[in-house]
N, C-alpha and C. Protein backbone atom coordinates (compact mmCIF):
# COMPACT_ATOMS: atom_id res chain seq x y z
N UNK A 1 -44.09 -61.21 -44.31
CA UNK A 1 -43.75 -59.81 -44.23
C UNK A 1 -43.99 -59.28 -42.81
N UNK A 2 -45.18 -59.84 -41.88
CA UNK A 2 -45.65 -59.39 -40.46
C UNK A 2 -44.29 -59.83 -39.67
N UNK A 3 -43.79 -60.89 -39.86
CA UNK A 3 -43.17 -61.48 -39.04
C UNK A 3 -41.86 -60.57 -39.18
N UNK A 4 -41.28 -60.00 -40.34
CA UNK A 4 -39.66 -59.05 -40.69
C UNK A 4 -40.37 -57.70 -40.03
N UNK A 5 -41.55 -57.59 -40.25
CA UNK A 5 -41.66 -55.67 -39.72
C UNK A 5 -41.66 -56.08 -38.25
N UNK A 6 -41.88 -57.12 -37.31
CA UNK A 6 -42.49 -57.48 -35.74
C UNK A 6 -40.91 -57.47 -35.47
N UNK A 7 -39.89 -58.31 -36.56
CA UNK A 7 -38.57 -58.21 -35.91
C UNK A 7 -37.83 -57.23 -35.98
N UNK A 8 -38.45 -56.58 -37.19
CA UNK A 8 -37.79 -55.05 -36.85
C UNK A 8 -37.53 -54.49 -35.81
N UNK A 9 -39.12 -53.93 -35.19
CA UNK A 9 -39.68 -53.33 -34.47
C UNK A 9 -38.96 -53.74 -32.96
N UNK A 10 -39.09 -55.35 -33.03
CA UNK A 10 -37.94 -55.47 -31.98
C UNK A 10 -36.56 -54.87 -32.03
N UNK A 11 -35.87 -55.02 -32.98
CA UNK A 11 -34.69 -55.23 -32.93
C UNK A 11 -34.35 -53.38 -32.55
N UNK A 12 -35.39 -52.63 -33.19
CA UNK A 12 -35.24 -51.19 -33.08
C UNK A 12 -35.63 -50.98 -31.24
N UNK A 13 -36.40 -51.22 -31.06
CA UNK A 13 -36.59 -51.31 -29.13
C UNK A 13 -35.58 -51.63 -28.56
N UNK A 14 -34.78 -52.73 -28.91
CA UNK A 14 -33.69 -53.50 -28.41
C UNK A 14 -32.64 -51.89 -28.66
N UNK A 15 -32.12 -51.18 -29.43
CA UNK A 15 -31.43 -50.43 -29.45
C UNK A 15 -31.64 -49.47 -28.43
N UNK A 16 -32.83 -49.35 -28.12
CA UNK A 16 -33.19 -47.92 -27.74
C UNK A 16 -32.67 -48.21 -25.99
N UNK A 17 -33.13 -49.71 -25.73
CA UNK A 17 -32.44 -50.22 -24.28
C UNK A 17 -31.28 -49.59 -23.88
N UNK A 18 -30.94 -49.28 -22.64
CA UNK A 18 -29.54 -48.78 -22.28
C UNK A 18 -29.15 -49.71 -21.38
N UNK A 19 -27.95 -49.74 -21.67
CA UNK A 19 -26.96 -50.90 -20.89
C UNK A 19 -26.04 -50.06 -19.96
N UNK A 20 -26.55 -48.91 -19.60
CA UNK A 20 -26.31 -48.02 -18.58
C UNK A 20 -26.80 -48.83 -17.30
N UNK A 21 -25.90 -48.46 -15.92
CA UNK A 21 -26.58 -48.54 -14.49
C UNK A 21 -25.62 -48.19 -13.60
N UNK A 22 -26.36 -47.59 -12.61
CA UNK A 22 -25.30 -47.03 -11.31
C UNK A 22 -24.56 -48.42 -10.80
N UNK A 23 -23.40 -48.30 -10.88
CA UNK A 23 -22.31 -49.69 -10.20
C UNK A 23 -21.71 -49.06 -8.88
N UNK A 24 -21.47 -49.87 -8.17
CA UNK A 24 -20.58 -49.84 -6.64
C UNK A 24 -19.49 -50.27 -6.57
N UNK A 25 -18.45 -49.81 -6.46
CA UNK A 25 -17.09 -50.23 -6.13
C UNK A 25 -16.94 -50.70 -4.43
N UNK A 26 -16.78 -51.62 -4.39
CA UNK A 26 -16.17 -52.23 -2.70
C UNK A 26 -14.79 -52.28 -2.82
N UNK A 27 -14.31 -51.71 -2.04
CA UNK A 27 -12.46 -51.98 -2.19
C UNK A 27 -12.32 -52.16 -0.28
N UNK A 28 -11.84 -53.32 -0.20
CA UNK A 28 -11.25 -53.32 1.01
C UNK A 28 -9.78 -53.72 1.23
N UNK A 29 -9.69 -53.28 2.32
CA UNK A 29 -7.77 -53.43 2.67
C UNK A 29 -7.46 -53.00 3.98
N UNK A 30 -6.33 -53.43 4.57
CA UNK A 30 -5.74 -53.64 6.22
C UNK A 30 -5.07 -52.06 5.89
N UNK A 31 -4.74 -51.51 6.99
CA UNK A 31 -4.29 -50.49 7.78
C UNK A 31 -2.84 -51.04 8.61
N UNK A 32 -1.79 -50.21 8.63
CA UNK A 32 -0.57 -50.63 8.86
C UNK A 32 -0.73 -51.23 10.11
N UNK A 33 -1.52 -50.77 10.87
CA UNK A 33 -1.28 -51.53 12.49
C UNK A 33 -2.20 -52.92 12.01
N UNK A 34 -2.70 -53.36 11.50
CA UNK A 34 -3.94 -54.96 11.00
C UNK A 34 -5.03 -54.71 10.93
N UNK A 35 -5.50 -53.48 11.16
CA UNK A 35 -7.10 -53.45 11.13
C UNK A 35 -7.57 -53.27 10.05
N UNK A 36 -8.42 -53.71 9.28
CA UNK A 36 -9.18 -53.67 8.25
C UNK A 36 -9.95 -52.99 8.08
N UNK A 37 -10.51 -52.47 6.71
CA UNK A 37 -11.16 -51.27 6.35
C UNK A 37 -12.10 -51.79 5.33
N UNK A 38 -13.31 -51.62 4.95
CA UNK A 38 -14.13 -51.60 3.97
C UNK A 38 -14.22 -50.13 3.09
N UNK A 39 -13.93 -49.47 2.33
CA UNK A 39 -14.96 -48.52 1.63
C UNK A 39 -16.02 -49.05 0.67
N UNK A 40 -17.34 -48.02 -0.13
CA UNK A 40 -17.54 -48.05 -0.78
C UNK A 40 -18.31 -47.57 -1.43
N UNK A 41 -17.48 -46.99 -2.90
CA UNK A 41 -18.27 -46.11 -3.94
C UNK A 41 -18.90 -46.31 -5.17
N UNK A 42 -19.59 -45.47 -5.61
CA UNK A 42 -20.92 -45.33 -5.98
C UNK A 42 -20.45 -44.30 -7.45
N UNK A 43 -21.09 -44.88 -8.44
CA UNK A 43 -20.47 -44.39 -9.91
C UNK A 43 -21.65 -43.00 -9.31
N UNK A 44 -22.43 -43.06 -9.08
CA UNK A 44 -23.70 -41.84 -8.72
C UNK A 44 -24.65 -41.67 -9.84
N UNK A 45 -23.92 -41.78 -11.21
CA UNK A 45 -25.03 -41.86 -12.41
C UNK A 45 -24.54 -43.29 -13.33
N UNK A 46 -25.16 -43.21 -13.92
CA UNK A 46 -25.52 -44.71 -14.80
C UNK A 46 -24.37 -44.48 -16.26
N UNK A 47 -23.94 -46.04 -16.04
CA UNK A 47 -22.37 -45.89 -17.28
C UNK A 47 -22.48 -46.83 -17.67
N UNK A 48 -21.89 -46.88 -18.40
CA UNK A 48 -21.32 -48.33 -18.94
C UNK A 48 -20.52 -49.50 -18.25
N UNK A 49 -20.62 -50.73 -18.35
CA UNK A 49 -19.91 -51.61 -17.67
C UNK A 49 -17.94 -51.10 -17.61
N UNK A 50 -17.80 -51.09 -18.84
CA UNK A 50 -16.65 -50.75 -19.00
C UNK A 50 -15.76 -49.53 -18.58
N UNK A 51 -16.53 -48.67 -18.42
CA UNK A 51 -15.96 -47.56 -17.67
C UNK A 51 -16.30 -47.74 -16.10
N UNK A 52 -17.22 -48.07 -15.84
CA UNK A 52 -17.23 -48.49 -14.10
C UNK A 52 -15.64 -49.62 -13.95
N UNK A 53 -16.14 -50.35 -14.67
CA UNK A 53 -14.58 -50.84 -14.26
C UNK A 53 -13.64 -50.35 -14.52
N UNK A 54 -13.39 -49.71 -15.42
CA UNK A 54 -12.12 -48.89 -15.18
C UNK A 54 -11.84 -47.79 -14.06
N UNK A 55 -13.14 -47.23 -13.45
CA UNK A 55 -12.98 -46.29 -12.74
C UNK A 55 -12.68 -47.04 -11.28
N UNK A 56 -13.28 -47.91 -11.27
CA UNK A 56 -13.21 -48.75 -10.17
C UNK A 56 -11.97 -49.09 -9.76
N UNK A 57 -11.57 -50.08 -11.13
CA UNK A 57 -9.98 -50.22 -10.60
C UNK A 57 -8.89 -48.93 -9.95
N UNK A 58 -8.96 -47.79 -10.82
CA UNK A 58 -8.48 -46.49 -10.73
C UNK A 58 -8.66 -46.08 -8.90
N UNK A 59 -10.15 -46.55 -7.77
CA UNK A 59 -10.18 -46.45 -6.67
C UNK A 59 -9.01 -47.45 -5.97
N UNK A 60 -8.17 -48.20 -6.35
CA UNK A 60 -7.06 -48.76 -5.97
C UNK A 60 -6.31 -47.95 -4.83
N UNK A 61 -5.56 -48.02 -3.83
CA UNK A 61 -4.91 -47.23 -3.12
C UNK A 61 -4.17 -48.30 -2.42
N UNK A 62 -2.77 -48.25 -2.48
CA UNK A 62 -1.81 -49.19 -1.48
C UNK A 62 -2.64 -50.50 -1.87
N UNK A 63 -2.90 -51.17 -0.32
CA UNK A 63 -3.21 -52.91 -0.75
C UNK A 63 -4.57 -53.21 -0.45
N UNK A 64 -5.39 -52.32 -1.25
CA UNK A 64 -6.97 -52.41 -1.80
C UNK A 64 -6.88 -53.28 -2.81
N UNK A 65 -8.36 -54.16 -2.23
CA UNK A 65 -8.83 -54.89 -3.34
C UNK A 65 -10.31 -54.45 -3.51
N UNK A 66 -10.27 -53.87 -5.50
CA UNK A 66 -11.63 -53.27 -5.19
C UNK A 66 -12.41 -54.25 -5.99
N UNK A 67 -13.51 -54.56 -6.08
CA UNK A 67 -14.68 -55.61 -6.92
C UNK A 67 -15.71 -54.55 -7.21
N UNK A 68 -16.32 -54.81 -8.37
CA UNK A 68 -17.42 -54.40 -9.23
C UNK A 68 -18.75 -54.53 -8.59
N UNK A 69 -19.71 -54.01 -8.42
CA UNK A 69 -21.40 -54.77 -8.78
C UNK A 69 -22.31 -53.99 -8.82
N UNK A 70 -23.25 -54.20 -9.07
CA UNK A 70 -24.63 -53.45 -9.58
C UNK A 70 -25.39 -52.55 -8.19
């Protein structure tokens, strides 16, 4: 019985965890004359994986390539 209430108790902690965190978008891309450009933004508050990437991609502009990370 110790051992089902201990996994409870985990499994209820485990919920309470957030899989929230501020992510960074890097998008870089050339400029019509060749010069290259870095930006990069900052979700500013803590989301979900899945919406950082979507927002991320959404920072797209002309021939940006943007990548994800923590």
């Amino acid at each position: 019985m110790k051992k089902i209430t201990l996994l409870a108790v985990v499994l209820i902690a485990a919920s309470f965890a957030s899989c929230k965190k501020v992510y960074t978008c890097t998008c870089t891309g050339t400029y019509s004359d060749g010069t290259s450009y870095t930006d990069v933004y900052s979700t500013g508050t803590k989301v979900k994986k899945a919406t950082a990437e979507s927002w991320c991609s959404n920072n797209n502009y002309g021939n940006e390539t943007c990548t994800l990370s923590k």
